[in-house]
PDB file of N, CA and C in Angstrom:
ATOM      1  N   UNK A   1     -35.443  55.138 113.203  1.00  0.00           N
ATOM      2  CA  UNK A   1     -35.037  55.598 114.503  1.00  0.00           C
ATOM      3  C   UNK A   1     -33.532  55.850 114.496  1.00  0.00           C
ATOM      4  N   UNK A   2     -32.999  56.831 114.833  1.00  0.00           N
ATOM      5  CA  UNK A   2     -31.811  57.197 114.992  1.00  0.00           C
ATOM      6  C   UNK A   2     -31.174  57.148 116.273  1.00  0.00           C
ATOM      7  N   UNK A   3     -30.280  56.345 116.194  1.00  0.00           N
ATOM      8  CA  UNK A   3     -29.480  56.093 118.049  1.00  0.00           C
ATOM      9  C   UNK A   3     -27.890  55.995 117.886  1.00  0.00           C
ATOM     10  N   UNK A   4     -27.695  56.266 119.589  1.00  0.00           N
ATOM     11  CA  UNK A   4     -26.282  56.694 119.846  1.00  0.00           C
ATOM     12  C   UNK A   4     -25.893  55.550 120.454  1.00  0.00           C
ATOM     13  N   UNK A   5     -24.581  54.386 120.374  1.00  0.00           N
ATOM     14  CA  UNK A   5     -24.687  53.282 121.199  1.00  0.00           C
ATOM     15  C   UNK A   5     -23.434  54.640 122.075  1.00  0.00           C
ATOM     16  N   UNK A   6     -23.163  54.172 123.418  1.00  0.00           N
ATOM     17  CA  UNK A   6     -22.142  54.371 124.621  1.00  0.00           C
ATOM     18  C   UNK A   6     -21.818  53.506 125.090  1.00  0.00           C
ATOM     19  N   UNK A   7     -20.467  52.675 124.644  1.00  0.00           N
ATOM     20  CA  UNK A   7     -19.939  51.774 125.947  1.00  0.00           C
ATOM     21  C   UNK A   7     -18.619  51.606 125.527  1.00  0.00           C
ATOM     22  N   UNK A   8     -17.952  51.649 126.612  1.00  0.00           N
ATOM     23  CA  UNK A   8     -16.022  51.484 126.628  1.00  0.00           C
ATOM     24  C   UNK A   8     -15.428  50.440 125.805  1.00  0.00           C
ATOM     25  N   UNK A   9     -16.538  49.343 125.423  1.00  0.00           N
ATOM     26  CA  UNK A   9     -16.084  48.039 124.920  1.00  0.00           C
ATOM     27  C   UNK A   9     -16.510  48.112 123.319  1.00  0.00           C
ATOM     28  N   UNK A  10     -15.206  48.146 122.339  1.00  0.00           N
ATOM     29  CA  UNK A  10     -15.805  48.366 121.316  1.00  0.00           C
ATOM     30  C   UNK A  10     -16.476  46.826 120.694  1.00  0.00           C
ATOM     31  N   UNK A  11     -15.672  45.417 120.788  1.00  0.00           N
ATOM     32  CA  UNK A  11     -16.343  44.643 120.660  1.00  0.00           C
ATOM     33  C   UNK A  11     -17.851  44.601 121.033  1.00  0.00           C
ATOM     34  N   UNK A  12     -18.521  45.213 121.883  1.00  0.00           N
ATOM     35  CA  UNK A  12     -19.537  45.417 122.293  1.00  0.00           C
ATOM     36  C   UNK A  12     -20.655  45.983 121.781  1.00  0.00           C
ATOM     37  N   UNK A  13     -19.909  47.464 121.021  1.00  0.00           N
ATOM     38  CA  UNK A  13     -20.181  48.565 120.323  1.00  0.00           C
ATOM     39  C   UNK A  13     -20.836  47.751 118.789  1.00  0.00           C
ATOM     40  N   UNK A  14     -19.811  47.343 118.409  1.00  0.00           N
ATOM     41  CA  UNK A  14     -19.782  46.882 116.843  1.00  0.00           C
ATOM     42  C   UNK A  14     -20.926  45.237 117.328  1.00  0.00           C
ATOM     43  N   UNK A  15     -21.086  45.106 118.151  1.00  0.00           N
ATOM     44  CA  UNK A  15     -21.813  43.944 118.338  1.00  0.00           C
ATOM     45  C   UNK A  15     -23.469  44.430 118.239  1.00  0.00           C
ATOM     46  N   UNK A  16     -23.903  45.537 119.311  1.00  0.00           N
ATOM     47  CA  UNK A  16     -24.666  45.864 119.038  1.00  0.00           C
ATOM     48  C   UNK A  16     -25.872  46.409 118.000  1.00  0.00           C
ATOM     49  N   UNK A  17     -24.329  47.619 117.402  1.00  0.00           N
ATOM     50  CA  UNK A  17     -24.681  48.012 116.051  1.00  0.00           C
ATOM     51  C   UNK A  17     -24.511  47.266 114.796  1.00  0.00           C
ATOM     52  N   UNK A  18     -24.378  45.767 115.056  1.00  0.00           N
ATOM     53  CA  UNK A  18     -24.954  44.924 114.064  1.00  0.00           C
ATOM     54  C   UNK A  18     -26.152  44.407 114.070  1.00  0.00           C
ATOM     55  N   UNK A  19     -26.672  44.250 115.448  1.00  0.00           N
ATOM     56  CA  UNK A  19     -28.098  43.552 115.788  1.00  0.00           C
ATOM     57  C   UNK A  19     -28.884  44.976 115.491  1.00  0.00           C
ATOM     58  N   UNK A  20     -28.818  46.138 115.710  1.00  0.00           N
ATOM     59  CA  UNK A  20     -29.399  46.756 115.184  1.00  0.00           C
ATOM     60  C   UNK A  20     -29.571  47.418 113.726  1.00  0.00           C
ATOM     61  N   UNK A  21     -28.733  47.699 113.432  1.00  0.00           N
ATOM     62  CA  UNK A  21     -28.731  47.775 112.206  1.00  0.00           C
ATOM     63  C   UNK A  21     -29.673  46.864 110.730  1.00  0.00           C
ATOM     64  N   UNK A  22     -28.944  45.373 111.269  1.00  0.00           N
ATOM     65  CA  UNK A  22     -29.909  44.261 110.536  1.00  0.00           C
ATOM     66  C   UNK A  22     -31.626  44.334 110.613  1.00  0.00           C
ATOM     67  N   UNK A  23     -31.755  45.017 112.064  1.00  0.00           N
ATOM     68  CA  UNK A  23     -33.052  45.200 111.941  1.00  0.00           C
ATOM     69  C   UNK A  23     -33.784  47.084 111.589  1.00  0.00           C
ATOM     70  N   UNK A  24     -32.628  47.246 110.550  1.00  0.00           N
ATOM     71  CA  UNK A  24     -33.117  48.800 109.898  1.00  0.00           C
ATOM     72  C   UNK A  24     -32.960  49.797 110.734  1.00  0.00           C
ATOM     73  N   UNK A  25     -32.903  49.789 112.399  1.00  0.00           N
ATOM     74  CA  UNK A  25     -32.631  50.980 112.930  1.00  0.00           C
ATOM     75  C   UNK A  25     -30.817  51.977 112.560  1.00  0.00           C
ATOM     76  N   UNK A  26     -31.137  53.327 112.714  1.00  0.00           N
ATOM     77  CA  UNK A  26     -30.005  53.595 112.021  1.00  0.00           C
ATOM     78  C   UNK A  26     -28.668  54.029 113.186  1.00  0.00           C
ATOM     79  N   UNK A  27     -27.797  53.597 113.662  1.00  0.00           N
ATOM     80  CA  UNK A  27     -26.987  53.816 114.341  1.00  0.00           C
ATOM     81  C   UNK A  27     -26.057  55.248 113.905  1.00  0.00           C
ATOM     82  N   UNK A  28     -26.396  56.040 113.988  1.00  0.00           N
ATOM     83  CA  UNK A  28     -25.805  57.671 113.477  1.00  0.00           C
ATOM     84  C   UNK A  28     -24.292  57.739 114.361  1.00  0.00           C
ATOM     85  N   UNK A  29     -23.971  57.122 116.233  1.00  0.00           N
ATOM     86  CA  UNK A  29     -22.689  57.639 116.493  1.00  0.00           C
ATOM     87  C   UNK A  29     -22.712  56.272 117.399  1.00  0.00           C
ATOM     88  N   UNK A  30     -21.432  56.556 117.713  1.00  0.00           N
ATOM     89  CA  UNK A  30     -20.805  55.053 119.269  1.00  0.00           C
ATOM     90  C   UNK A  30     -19.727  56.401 119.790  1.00  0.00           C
ATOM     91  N   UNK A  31     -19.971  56.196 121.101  1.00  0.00           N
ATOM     92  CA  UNK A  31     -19.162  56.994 121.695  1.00  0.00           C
ATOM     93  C   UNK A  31     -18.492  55.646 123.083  1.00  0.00           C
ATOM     94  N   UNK A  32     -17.111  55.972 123.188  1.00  0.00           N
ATOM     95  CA  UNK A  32     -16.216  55.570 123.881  1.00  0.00           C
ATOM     96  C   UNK A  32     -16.528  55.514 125.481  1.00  0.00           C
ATOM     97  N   UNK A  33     -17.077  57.099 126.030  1.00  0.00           N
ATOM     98  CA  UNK A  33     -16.977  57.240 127.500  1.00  0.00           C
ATOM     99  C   UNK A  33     -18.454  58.423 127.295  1.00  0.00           C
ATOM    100  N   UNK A  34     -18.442  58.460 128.500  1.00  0.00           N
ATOM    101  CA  UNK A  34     -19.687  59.585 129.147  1.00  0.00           C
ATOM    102  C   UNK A  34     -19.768  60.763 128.485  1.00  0.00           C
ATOM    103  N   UNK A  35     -18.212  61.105 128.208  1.00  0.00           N
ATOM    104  CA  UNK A  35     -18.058  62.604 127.464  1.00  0.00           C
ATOM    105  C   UNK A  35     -18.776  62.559 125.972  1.00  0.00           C
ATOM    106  N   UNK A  36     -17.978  61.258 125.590  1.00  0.00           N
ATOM    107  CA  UNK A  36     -18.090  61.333 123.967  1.00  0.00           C
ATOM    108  C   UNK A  36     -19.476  60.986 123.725  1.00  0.00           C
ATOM    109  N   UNK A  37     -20.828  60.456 124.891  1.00  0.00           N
ATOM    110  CA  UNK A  37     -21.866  60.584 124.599  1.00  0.00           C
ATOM    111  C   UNK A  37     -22.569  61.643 124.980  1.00  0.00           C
ATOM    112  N   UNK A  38     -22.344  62.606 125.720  1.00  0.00           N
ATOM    113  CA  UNK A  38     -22.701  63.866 125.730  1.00  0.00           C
ATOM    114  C   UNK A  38     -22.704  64.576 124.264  1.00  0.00           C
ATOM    115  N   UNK A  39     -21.152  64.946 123.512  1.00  0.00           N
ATOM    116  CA  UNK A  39     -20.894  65.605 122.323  1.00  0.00           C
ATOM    117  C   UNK A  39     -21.956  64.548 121.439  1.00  0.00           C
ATOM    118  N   UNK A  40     -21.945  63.740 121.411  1.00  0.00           N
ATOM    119  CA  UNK A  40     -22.310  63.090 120.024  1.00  0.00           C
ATOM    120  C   UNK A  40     -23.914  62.965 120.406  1.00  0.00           C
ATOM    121  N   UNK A  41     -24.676  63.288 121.340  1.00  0.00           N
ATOM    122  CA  UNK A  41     -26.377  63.370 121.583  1.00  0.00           C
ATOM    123  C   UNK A  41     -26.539  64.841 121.162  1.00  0.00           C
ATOM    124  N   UNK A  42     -25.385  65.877 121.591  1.00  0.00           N
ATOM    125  CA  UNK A  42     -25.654  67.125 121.516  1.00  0.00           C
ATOM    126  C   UNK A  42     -25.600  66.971 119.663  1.00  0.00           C
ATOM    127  N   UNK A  43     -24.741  66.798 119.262  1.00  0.00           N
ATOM    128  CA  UNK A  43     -24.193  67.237 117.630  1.00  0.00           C
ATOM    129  C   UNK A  43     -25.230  66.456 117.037  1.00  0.00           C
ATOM    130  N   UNK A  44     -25.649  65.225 116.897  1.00  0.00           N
ATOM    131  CA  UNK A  44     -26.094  64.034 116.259  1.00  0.00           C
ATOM    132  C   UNK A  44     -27.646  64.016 116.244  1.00  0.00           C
ATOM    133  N   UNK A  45     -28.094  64.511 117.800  1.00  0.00           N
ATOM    134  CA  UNK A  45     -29.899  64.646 118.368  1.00  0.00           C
ATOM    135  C   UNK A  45     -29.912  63.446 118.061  1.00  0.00           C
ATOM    136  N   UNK A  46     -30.050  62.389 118.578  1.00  0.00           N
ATOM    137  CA  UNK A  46     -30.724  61.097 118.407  1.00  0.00           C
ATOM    138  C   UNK A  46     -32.025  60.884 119.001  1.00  0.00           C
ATOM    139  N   UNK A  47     -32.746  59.510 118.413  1.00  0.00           N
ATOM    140  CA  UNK A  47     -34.250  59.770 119.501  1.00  0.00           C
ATOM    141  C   UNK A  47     -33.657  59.168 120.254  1.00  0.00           C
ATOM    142  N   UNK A  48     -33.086  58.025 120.593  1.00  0.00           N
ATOM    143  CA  UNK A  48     -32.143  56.839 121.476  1.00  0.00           C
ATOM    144  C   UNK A  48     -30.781  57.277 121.512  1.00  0.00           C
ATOM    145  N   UNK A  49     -30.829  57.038 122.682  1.00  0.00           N
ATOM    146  CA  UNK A  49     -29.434  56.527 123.448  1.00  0.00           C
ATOM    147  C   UNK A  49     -29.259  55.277 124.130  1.00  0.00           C
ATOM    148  N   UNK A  50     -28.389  54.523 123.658  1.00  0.00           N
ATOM    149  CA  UNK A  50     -28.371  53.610 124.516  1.00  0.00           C
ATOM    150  C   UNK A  50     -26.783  53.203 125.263  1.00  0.00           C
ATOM    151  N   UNK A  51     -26.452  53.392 126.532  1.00  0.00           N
ATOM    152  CA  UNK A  51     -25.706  53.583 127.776  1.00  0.00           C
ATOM    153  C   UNK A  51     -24.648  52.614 128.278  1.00  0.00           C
ATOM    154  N   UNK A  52     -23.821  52.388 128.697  1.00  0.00           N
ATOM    155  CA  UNK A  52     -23.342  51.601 129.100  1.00  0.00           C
ATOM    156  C   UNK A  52     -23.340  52.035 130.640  1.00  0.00           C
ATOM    157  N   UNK A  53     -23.551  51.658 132.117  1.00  0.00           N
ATOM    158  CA  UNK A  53     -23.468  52.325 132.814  1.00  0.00           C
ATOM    159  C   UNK A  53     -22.218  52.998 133.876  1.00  0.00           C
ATOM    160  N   UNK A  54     -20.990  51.403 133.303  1.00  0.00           N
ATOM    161  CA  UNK A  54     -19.930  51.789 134.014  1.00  0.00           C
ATOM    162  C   UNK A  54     -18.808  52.302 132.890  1.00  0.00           C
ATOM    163  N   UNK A  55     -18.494  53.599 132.206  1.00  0.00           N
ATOM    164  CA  UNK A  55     -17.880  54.304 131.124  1.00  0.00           C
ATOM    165  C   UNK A  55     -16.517  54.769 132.066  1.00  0.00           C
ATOM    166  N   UNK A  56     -15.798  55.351 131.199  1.00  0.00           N
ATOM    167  CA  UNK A  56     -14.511  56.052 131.788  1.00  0.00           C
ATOM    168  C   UNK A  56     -15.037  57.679 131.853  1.00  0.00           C
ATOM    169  N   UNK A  57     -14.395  58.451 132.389  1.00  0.00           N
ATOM    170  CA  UNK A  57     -14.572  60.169 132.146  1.00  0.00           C
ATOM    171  C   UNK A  57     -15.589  60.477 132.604  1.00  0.00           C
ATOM    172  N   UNK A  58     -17.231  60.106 132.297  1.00  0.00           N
ATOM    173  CA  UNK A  58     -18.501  60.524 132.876  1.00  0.00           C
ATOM    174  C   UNK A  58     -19.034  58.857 133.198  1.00  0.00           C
ATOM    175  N   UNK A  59     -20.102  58.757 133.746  1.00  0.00           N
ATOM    176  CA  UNK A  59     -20.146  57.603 133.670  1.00  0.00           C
ATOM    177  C   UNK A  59     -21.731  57.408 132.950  1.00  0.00           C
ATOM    178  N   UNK A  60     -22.493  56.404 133.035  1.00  0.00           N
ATOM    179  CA  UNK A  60     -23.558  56.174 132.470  1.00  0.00           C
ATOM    180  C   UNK A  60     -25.016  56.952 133.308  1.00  0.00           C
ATOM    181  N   UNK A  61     -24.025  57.303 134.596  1.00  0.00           N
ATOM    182  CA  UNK A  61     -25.460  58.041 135.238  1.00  0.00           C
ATOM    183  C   UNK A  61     -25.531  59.579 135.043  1.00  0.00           C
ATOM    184  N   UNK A  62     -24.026  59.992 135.107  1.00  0.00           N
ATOM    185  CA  UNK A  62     -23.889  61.368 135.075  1.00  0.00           C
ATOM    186  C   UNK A  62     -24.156  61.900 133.602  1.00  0.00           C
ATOM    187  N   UNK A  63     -23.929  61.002 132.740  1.00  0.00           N
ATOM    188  CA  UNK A  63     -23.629  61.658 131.630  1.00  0.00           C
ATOM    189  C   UNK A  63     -25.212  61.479 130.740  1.00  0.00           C
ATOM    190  N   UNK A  64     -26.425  60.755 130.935  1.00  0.00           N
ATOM    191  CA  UNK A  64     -27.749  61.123 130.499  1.00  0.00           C
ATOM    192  C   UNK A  64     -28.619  62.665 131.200  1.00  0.00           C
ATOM    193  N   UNK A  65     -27.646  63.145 132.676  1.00  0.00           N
ATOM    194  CA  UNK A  65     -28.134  64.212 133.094  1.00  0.00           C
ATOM    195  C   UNK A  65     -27.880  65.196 132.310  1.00  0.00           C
ATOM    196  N   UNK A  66     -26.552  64.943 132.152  1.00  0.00           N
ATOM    197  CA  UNK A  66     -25.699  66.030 131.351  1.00  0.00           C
ATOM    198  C   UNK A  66     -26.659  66.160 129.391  1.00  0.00           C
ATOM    199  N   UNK A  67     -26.656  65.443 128.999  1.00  0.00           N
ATOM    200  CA  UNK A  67     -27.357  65.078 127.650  1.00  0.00           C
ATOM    201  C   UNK A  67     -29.154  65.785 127.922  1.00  0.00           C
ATOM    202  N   UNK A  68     -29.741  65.304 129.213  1.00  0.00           N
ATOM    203  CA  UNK A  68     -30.829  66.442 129.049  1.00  0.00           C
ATOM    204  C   UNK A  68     -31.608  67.538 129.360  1.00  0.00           C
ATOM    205  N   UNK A  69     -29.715  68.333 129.936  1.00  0.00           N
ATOM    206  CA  UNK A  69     -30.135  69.585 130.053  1.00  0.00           C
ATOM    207  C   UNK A  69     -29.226  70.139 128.935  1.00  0.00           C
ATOM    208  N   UNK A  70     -28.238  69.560 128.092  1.00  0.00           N
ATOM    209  CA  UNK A  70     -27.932  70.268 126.687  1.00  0.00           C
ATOM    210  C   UNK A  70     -28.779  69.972 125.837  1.00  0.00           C
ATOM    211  N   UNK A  71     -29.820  69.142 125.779  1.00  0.00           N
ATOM    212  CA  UNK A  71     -30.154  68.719 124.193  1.00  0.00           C
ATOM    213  C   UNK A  71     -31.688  69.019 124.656  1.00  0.00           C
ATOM    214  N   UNK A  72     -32.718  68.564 123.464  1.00  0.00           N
ATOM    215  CA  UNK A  72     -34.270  67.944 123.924  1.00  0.00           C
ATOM    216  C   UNK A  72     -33.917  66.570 124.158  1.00  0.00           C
ATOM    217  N   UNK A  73     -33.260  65.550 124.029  1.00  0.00           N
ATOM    218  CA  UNK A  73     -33.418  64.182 124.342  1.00  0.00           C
ATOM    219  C   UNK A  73     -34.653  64.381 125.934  1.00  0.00           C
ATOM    220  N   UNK A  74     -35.101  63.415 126.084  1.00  0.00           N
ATOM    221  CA  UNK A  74     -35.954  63.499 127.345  1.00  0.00           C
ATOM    222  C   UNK A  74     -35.275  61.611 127.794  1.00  0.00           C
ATOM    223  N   UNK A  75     -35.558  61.895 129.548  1.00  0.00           N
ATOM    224  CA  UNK A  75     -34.672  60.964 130.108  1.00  0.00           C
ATOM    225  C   UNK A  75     -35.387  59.188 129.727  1.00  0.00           C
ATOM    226  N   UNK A  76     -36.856  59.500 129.152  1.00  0.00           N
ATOM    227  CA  UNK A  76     -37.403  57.780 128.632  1.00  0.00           C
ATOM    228  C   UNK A  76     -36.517  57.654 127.448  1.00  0.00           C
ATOM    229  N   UNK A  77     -35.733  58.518 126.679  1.00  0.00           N
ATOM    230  CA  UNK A  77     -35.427  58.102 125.693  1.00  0.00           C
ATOM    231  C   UNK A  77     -33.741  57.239 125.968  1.00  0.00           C
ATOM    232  N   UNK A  78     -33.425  56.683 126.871  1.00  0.00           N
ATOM    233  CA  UNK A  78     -32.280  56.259 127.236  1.00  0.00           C
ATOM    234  C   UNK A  78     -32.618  54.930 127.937  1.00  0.00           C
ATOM    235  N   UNK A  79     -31.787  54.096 127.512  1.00  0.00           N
ATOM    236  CA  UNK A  79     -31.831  52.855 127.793  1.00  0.00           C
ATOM    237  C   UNK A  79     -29.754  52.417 128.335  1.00  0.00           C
ATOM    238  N   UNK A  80     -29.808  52.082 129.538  1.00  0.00           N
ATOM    239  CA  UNK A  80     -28.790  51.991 129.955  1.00  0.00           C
ATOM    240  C   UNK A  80     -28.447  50.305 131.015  1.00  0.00           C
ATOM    241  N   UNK A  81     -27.497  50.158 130.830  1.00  0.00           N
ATOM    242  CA  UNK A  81     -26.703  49.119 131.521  1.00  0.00           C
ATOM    243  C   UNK A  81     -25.635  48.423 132.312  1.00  0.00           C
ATOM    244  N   UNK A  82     -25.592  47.440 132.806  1.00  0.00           N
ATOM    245  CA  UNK A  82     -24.192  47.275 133.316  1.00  0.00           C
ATOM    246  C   UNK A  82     -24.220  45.635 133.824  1.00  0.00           C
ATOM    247  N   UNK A  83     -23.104  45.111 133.195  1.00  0.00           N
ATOM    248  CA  UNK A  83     -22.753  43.350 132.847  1.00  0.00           C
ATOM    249  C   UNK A  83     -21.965  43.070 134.424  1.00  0.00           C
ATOM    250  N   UNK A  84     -22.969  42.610 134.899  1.00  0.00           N
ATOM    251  CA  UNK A  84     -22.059  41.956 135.805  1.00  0.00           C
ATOM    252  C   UNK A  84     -21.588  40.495 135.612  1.00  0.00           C
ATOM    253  N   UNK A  85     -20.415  40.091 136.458  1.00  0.00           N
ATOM    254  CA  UNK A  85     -19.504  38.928 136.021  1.00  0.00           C
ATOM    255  C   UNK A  85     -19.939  37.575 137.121  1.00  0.00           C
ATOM    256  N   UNK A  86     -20.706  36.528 136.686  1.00  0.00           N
ATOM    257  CA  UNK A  86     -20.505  35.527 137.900  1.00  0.00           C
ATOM    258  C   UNK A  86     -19.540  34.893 137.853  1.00  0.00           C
ATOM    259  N   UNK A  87     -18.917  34.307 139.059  1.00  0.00           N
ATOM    260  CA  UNK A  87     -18.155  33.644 139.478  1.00  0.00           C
ATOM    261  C   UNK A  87     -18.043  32.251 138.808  1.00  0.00           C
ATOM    262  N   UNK A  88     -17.278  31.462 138.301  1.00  0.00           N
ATOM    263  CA  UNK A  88     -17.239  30.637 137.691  1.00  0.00           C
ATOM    264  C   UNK A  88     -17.629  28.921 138.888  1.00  0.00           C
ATOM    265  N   UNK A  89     -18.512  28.246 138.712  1.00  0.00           N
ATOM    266  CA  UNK A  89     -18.545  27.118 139.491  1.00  0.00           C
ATOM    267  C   UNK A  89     -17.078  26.331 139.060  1.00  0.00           C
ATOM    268  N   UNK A  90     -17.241  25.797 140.471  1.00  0.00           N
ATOM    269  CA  UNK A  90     -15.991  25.112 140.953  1.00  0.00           C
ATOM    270  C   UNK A  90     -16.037  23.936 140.906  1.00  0.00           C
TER     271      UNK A  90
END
């Protein structure tokens, strides 16, 4: 399986694409922001994408629209997210 990780956090990035990787899937691009996962679904065709949802430039919602009306990706093939922070007990 060939996939695109997207998220602003490269610790994140390189975190992912170790858990995947170890398990044989092939990580082909990591893109930074919304844009750079647009170019790199268009250039790369992955079957996966996987999203971060709050990115800089496009964000994680705009930028899977954008990806499938340039590419064939179809919109099940995207898996997307967003980390929210709890409050620390007091």
């Amino acid at each position: 399986m060939r996939v695109v990780i997207a998220d602003d956090h490269p610790l994140f990035r390189d975190g992912l694409r170790g858990l995947l990787e170890v398990r044989g899937i092939d990580v082909v691009g990591e893109a930074r922001n919304g844009r750079e996962a647009v170019d790199q679904a268009r250039r790369l065709q992955p079957e996966v994408v996987l999203m971060d949802l709050n990115m800089p430039e496009v964000d994680g919602l705009a930028a899977p629209r954008a990806i499938c009306t340039r590419t064939w990706i179809q919109p099940n093939s995207f898996t997307c997210w967003r980390v929210w922070r709890r409050a620390r007990p007091r």
